[in-house]
PDB file of N, CA and C in Angstrom:
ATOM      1  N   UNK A   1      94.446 115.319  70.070  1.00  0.00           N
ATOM      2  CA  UNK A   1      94.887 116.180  71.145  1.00  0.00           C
ATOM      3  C   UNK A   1      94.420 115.587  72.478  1.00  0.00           C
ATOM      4  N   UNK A   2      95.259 115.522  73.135  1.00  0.00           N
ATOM      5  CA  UNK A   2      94.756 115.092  75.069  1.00  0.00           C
ATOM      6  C   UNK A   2      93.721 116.183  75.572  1.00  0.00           C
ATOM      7  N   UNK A   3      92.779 115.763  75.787  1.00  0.00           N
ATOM      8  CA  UNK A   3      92.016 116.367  76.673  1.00  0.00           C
ATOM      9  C   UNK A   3      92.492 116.393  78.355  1.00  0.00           C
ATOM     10  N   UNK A   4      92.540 117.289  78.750  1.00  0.00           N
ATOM     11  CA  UNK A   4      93.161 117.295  80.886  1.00  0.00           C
ATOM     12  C   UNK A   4      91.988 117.473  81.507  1.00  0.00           C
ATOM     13  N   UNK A   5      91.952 116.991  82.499  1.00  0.00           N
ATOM     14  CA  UNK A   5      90.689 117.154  83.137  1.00  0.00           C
ATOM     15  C   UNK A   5      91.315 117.616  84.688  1.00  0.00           C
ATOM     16  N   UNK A   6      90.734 118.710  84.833  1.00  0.00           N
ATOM     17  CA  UNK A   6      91.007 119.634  85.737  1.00  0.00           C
ATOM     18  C   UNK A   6      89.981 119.376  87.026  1.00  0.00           C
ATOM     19  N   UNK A   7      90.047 119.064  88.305  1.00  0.00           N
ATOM     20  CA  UNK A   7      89.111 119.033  89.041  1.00  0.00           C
ATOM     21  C   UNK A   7      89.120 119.763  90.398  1.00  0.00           C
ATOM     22  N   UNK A   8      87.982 120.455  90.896  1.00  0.00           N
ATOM     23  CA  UNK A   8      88.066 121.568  92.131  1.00  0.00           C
ATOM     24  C   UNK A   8      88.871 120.961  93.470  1.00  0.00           C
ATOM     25  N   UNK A   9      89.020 122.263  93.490  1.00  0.00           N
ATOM     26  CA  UNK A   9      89.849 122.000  95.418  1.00  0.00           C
ATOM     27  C   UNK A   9      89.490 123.103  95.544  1.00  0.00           C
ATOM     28  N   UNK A  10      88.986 122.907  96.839  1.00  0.00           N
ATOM     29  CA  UNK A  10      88.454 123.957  98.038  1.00  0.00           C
ATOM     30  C   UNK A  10      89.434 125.103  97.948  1.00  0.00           C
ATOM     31  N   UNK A  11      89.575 126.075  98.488  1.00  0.00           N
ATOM     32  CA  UNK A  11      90.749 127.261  98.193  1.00  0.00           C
ATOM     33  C   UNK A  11      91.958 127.444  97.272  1.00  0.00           C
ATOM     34  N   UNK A  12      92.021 126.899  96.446  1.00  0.00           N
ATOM     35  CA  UNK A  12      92.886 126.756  95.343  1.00  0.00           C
ATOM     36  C   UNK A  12      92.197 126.443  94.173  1.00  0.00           C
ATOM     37  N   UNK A  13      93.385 126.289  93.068  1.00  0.00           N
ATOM     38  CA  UNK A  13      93.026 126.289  91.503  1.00  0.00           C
ATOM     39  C   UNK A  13      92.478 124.829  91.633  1.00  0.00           C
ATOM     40  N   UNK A  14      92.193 124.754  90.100  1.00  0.00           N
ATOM     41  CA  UNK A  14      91.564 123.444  89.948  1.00  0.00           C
ATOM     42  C   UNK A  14      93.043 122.358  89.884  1.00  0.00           C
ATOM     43  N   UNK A  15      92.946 121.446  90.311  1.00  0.00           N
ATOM     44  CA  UNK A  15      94.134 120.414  90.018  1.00  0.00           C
ATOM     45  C   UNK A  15      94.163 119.825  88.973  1.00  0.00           C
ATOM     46  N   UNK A  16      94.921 119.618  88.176  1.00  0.00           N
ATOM     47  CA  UNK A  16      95.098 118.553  87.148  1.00  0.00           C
ATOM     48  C   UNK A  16      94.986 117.208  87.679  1.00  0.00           C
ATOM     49  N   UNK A  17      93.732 115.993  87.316  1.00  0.00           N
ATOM     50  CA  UNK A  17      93.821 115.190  87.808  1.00  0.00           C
ATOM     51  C   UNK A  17      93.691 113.909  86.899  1.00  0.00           C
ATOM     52  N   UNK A  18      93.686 114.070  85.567  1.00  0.00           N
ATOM     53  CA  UNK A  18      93.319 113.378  84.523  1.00  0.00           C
ATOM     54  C   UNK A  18      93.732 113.666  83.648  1.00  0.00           C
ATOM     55  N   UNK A  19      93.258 112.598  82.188  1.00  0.00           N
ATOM     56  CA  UNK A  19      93.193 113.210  80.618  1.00  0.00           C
ATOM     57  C   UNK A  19      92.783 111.797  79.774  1.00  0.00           C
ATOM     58  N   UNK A  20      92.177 112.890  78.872  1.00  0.00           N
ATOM     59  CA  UNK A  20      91.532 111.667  77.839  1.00  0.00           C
ATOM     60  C   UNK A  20      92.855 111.613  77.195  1.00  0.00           C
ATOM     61  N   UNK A  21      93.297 110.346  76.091  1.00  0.00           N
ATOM     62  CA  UNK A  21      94.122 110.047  75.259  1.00  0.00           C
ATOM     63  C   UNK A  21      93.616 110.148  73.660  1.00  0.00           C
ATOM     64  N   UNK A  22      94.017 110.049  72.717  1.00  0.00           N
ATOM     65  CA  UNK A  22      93.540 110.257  71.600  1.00  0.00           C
ATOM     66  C   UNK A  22      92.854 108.923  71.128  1.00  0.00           C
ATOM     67  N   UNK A  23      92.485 107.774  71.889  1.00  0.00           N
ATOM     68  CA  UNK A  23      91.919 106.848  71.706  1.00  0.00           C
ATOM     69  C   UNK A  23      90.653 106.981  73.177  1.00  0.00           C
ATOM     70  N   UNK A  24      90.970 107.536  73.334  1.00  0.00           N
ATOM     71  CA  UNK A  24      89.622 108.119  74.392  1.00  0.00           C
ATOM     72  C   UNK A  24      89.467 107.153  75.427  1.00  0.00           C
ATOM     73  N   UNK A  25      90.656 106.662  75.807  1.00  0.00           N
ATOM     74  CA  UNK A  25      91.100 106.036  77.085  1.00  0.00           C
ATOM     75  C   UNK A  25      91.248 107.406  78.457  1.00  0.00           C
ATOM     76  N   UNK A  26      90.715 106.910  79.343  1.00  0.00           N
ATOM     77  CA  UNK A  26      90.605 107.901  80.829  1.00  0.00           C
ATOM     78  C   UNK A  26      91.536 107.431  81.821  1.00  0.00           C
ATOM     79  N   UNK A  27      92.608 107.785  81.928  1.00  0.00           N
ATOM     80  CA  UNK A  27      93.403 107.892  83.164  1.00  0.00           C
ATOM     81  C   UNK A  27      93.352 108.856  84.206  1.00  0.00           C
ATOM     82  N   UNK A  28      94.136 108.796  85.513  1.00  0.00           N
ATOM     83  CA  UNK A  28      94.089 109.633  86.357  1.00  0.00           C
ATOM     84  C   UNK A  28      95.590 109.970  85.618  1.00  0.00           C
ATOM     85  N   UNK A  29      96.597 111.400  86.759  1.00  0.00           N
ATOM     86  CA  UNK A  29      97.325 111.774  86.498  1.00  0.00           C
ATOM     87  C   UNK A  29      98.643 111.483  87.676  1.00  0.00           C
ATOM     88  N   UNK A  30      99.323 111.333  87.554  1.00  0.00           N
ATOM     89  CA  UNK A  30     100.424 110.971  88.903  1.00  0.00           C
ATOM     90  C   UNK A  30     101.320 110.210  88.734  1.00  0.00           C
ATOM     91  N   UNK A  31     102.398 109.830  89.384  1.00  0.00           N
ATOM     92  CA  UNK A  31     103.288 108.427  89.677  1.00  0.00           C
ATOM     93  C   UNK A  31     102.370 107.272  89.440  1.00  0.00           C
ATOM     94  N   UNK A  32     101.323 107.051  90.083  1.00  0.00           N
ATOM     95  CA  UNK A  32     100.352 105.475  89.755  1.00  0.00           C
ATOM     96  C   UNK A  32      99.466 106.046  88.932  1.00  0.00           C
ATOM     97  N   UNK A  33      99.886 106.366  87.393  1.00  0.00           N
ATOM     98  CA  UNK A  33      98.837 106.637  86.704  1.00  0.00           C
ATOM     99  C   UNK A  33      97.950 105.603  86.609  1.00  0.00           C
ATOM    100  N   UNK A  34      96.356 105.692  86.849  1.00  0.00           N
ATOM    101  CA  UNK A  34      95.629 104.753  86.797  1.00  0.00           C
ATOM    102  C   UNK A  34      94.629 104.555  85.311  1.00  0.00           C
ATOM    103  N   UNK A  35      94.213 103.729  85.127  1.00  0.00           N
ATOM    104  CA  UNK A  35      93.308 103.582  83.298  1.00  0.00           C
ATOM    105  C   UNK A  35      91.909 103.140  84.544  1.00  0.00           C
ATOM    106  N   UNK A  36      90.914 104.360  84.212  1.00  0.00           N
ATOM    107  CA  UNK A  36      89.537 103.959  84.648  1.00  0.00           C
ATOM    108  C   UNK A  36      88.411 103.875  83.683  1.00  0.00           C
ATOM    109  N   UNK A  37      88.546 103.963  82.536  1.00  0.00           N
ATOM    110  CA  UNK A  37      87.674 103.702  81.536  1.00  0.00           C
ATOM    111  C   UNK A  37      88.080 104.027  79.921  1.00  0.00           C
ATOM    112  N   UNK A  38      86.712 104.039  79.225  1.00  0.00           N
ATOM    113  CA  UNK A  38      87.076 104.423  77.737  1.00  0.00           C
ATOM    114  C   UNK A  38      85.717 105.136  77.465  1.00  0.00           C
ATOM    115  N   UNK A  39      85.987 106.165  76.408  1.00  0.00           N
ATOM    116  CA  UNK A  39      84.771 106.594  75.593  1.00  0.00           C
ATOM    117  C   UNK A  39      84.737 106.207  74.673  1.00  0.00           C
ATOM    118  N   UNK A  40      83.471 105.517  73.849  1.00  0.00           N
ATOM    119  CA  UNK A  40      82.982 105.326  72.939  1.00  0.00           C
ATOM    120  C   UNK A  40      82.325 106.509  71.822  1.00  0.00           C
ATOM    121  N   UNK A  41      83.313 106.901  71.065  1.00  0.00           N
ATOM    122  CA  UNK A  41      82.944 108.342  70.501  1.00  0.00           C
ATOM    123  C   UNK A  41      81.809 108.474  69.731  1.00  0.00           C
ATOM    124  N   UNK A  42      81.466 107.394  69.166  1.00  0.00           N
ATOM    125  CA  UNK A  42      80.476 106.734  67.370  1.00  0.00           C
ATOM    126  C   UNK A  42      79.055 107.109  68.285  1.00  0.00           C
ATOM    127  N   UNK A  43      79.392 106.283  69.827  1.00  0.00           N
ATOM    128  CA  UNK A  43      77.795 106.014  70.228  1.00  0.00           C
ATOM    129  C   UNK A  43      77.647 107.414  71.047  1.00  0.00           C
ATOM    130  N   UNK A  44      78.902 107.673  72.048  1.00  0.00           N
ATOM    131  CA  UNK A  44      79.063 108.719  72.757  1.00  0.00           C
ATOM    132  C   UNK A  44      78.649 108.374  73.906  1.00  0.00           C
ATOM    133  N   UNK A  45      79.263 107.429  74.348  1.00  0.00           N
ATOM    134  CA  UNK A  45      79.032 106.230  75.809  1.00  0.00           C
ATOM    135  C   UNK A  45      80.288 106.186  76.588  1.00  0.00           C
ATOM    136  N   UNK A  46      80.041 106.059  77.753  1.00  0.00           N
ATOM    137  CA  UNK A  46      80.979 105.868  78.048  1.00  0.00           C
ATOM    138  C   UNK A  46      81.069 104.511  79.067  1.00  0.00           C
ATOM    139  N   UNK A  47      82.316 103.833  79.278  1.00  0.00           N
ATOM    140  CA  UNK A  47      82.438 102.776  80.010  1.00  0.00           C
ATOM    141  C   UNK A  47      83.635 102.674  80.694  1.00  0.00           C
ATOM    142  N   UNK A  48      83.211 101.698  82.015  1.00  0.00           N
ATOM    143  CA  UNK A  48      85.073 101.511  83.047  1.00  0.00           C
ATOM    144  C   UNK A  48      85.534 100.886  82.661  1.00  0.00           C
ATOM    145  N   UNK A  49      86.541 100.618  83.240  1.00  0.00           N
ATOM    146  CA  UNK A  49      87.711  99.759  82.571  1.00  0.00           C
ATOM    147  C   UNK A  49      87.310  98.327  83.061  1.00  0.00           C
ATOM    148  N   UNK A  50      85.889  97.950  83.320  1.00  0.00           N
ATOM    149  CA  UNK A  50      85.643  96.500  83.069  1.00  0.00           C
ATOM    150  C   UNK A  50      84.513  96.135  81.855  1.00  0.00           C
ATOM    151  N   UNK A  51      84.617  97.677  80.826  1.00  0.00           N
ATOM    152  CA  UNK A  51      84.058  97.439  79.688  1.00  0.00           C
ATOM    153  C   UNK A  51      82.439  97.611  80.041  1.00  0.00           C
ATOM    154  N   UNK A  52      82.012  98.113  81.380  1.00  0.00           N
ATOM    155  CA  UNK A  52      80.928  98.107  81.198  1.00  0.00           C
ATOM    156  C   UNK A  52      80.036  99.708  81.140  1.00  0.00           C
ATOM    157  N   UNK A  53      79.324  99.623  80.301  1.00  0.00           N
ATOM    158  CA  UNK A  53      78.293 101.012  80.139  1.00  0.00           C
ATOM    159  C   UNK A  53      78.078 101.290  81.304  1.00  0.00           C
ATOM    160  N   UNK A  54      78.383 103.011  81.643  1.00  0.00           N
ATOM    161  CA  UNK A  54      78.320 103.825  82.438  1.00  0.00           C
ATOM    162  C   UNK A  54      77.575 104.702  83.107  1.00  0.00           C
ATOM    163  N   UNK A  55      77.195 105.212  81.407  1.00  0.00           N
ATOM    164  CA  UNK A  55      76.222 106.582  81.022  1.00  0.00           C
ATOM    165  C   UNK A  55      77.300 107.131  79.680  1.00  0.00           C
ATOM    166  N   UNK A  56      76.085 108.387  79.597  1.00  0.00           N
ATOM    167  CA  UNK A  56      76.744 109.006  78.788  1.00  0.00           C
ATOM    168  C   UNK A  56      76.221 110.645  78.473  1.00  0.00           C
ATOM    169  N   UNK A  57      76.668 111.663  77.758  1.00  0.00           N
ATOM    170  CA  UNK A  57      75.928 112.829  77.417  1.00  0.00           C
ATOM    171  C   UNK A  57      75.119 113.103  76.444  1.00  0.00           C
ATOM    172  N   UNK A  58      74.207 113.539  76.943  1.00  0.00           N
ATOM    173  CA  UNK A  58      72.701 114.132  75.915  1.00  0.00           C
ATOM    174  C   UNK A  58      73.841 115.362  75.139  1.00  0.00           C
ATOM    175  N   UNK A  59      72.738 115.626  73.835  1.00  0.00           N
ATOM    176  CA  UNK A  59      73.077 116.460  72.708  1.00  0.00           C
ATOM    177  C   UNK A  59      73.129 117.940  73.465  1.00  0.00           C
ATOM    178  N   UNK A  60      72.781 118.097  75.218  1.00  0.00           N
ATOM    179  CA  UNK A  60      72.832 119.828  75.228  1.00  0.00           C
ATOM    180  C   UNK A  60      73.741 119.201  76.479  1.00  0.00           C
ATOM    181  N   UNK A  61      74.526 118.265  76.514  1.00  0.00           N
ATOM    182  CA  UNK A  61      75.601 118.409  78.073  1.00  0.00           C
ATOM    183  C   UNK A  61      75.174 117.312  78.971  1.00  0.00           C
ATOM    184  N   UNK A  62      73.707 117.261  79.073  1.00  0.00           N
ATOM    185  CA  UNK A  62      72.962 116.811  79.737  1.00  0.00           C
ATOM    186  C   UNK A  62      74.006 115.314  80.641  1.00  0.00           C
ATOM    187  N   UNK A  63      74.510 114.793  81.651  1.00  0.00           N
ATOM    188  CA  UNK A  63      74.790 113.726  82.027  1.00  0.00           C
ATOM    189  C   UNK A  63      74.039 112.965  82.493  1.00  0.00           C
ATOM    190  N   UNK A  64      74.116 111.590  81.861  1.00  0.00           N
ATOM    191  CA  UNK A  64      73.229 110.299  82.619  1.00  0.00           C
ATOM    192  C   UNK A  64      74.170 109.730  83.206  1.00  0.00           C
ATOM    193  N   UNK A  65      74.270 108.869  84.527  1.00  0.00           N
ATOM    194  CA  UNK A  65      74.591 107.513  84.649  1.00  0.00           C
ATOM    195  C   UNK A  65      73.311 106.439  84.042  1.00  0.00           C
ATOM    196  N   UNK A  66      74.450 105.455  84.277  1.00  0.00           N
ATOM    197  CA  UNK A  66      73.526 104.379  83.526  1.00  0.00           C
ATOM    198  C   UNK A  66      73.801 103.125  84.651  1.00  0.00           C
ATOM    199  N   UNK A  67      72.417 102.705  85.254  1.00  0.00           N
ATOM    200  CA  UNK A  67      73.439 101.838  86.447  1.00  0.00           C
ATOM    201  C   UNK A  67      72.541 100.070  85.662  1.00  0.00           C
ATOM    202  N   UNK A  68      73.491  99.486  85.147  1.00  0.00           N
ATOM    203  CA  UNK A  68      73.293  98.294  84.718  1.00  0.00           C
ATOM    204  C   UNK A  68      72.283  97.167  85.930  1.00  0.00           C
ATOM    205  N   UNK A  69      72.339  97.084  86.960  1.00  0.00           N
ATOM    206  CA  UNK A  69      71.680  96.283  87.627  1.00  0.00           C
ATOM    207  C   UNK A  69      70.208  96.405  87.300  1.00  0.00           C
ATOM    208  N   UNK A  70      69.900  97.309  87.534  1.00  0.00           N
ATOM    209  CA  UNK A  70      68.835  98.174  87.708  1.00  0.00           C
ATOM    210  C   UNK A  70      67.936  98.231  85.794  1.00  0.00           C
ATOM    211  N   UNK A  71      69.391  98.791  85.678  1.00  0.00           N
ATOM    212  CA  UNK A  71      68.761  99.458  84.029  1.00  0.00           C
ATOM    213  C   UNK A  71      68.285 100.396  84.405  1.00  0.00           C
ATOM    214  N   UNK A  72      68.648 101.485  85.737  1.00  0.00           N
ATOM    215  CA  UNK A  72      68.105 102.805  86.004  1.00  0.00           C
ATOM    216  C   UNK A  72      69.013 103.558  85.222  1.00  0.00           C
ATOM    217  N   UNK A  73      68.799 104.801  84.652  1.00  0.00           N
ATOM    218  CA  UNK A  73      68.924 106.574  84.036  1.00  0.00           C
ATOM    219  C   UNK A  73      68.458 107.612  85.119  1.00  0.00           C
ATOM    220  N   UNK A  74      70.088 107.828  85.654  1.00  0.00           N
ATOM    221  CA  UNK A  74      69.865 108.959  86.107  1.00  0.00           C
ATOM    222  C   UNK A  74      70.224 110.534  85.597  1.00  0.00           C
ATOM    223  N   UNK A  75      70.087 111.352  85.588  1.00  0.00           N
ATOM    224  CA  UNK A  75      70.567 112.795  85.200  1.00  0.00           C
ATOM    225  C   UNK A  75      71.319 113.208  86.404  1.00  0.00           C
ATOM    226  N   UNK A  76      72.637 113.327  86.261  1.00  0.00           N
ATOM    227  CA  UNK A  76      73.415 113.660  87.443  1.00  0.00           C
ATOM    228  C   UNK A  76      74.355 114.779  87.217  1.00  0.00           C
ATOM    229  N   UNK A  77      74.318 115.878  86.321  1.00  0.00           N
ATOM    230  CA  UNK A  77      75.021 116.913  85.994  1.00  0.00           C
ATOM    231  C   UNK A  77      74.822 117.349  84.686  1.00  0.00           C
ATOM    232  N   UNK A  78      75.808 118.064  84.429  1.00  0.00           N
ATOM    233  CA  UNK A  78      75.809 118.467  82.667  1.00  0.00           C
ATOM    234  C   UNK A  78      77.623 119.293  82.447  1.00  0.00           C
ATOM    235  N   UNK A  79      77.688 119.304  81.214  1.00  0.00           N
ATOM    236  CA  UNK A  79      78.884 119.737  81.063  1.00  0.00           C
ATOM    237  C   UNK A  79      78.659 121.143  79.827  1.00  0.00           C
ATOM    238  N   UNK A  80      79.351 122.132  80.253  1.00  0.00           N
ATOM    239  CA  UNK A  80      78.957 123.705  79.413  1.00  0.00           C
ATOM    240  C   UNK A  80      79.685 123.413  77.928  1.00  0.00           C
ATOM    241  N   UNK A  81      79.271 124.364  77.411  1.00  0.00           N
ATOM    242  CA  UNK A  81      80.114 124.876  76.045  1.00  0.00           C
ATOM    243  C   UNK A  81      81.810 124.989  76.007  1.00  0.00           C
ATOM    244  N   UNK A  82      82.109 125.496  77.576  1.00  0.00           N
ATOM    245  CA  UNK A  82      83.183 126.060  77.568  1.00  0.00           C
ATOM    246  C   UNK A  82      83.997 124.819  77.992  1.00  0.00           C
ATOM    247  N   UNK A  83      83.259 123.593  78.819  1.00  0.00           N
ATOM    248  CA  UNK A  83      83.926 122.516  79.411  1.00  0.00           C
ATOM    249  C   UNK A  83      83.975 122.503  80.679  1.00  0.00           C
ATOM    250  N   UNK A  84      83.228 123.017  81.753  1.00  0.00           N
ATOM    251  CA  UNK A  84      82.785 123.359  82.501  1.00  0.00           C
ATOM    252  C   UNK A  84      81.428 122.010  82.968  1.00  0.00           C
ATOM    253  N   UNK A  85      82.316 121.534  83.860  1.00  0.00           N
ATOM    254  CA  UNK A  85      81.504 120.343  84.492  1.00  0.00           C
ATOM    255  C   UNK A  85      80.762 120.532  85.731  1.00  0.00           C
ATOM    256  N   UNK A  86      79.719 120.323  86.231  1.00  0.00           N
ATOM    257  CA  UNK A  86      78.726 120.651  87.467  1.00  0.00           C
ATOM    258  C   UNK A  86      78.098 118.865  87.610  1.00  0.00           C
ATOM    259  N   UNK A  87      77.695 118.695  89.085  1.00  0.00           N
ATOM    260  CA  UNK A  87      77.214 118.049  88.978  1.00  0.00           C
ATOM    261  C   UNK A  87      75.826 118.428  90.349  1.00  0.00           C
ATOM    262  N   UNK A  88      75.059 117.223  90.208  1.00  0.00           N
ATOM    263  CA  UNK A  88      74.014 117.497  91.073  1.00  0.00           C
ATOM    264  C   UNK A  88      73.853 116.882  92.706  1.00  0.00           C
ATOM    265  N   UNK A  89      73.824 117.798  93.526  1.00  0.00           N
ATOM    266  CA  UNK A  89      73.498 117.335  94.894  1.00  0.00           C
ATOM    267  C   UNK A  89      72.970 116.690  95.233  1.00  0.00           C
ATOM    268  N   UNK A  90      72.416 116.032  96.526  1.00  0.00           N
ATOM    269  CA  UNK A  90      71.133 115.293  97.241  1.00  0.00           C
ATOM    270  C   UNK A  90      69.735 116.153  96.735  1.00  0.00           C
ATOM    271  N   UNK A  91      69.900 117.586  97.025  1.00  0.00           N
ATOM    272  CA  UNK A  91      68.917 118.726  97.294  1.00  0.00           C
ATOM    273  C   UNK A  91      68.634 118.843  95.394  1.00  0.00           C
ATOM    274  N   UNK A  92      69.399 118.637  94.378  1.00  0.00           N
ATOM    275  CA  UNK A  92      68.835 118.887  93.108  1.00  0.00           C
ATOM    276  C   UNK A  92      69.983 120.390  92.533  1.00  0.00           C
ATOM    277  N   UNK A  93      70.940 120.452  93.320  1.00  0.00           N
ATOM    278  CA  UNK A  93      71.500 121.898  93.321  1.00  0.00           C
ATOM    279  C   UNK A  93      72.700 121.141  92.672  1.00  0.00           C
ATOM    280  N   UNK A  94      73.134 122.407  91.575  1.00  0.00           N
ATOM    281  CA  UNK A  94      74.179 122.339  90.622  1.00  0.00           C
ATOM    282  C   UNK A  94      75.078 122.446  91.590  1.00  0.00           C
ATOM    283  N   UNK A  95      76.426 121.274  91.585  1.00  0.00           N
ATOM    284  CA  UNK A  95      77.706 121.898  92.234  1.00  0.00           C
ATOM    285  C   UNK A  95      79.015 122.018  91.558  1.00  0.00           C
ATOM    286  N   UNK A  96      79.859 123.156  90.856  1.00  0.00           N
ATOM    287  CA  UNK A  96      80.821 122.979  89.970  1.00  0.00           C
ATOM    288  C   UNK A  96      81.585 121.947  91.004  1.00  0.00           C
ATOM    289  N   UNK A  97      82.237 121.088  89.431  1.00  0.00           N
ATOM    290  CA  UNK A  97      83.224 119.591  89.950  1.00  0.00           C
ATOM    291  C   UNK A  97      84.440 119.878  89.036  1.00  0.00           C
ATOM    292  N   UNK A  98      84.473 120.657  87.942  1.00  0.00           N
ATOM    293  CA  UNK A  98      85.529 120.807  87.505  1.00  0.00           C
ATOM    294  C   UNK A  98      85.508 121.364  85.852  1.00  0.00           C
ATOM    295  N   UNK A  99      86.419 120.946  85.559  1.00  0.00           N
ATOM    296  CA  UNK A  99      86.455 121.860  83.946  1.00  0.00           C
ATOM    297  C   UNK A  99      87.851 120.332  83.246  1.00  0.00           C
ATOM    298  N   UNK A 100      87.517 120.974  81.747  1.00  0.00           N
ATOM    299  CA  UNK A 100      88.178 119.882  81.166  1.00  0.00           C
ATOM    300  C   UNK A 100      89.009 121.620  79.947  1.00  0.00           C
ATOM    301  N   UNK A 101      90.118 120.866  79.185  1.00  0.00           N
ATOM    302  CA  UNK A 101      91.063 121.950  78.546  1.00  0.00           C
ATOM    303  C   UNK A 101      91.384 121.140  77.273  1.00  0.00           C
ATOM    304  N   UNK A 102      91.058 121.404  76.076  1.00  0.00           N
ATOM    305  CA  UNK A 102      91.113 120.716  75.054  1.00  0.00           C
ATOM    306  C   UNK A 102      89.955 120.040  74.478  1.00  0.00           C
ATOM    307  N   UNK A 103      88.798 120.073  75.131  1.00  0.00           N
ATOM    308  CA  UNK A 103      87.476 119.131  74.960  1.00  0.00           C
ATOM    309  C   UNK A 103      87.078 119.378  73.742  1.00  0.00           C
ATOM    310  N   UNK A 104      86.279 118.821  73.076  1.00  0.00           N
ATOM    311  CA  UNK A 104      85.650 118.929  71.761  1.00  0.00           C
ATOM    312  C   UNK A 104      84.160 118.187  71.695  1.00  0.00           C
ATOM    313  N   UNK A 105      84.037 117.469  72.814  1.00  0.00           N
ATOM    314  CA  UNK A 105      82.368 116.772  72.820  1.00  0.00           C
ATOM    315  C   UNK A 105      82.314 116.435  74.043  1.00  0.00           C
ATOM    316  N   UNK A 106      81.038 116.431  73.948  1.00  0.00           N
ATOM    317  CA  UNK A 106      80.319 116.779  75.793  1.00  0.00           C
ATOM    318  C   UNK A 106      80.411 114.917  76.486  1.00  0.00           C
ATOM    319  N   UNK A 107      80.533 114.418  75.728  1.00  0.00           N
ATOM    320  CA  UNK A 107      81.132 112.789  75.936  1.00  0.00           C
ATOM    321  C   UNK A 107      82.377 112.465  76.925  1.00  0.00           C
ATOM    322  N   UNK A 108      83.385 113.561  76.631  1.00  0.00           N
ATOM    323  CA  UNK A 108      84.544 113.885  77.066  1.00  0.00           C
ATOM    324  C   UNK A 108      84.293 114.437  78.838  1.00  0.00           C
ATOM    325  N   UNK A 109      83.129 115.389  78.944  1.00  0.00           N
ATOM    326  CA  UNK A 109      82.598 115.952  80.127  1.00  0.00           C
ATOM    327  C   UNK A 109      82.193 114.711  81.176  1.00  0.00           C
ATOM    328  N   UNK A 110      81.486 114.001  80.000  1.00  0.00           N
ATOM    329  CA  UNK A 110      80.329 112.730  81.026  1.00  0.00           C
ATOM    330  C   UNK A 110      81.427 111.739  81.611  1.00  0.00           C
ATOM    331  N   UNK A 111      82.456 111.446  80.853  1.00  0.00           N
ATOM    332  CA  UNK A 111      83.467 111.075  81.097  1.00  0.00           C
ATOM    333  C   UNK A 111      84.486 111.239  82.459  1.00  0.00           C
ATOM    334  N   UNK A 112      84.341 112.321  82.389  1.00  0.00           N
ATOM    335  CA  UNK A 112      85.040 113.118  83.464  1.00  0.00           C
ATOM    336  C   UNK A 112      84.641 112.635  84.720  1.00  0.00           C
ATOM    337  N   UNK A 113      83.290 113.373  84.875  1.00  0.00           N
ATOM    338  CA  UNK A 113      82.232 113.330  85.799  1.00  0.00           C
ATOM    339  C   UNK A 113      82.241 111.911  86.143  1.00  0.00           C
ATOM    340  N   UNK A 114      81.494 110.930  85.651  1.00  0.00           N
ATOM    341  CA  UNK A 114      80.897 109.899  85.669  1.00  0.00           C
ATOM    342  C   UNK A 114      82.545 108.809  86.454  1.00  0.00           C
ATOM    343  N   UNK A 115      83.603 108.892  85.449  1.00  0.00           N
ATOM    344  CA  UNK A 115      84.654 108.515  86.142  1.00  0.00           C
ATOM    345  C   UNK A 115      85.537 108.815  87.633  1.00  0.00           C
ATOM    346  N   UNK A 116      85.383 109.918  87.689  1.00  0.00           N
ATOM    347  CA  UNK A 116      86.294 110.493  88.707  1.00  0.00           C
ATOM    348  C   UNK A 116      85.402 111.410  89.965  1.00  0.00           C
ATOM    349  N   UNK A 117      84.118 111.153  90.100  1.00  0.00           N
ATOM    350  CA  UNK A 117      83.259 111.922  90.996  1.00  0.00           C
ATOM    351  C   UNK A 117      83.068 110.744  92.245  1.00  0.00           C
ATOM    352  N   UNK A 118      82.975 109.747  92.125  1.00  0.00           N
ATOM    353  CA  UNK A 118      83.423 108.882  93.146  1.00  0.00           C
ATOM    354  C   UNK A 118      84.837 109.196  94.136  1.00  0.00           C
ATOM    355  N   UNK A 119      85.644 109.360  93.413  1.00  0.00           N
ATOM    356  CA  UNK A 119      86.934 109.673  93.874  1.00  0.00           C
ATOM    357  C   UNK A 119      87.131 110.824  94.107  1.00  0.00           C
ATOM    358  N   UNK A 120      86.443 111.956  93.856  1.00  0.00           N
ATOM    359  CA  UNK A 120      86.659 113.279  94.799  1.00  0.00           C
ATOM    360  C   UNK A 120      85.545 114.239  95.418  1.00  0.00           C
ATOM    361  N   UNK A 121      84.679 113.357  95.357  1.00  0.00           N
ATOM    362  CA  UNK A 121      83.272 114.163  96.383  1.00  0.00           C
ATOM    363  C   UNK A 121      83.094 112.967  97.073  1.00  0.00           C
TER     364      UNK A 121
END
């Protein structure tokens, strides 16, 4: 099943701006559909579309990036039960970023987040 990944706008609904594929490929949604990464379901990793490790989600939602230069772990959000994505401010403050429709693992969330939070905050 496609997972959609739904993301906030200021006075309106959430937009459809994504979706996982059943090979857990991440596109955006539009005329220039774009391919920005893949999930790795086995490990529950995720990576861009230059194959490189990202981050990924802890067993309660929990989101890491993973920034390869460095080899730093950060905790930069979490994703709910319901699919319900937040991520974290400068200040440490939860900010909802969006929701996903079809999800089944919090991999799918980190995914979301980790891919497409550059591009709309």
């Amino acid at each position: 099943m496609v997972i959609k990944i739904f993301i906030d706008k200021p006075v309106s609904p959430d937009e459809l701006s994504g979706h996982i594929d059943l090979e857990g490929q991440v596109f955006t949604i539009g005329a220039d559909e774009e391919y920005l990464g893949w999930i790795d379901y086995q490990e529950g990793d995720v990576y861009d579309e230059d194959d490189c490790l990202i981050g990924w989600a802890e067993e309660d939602g929990t989101i890491i990036a993973y920034y390869q230069e460095t080899e730093e772990e950060l905790e930069i959000g979490y994703v709910t039960q319901d699919g319900e994505i937040s991520y974290y401010d400068e200040e440490g403050e939860a900010i909802y970023f969006g929701r996903l429709r079809n999800f089944q693992k919090y991999v799918e969330g980190a995914a979301a987040l980790l891919l497409f939070l550059d591009r709309e905050v």
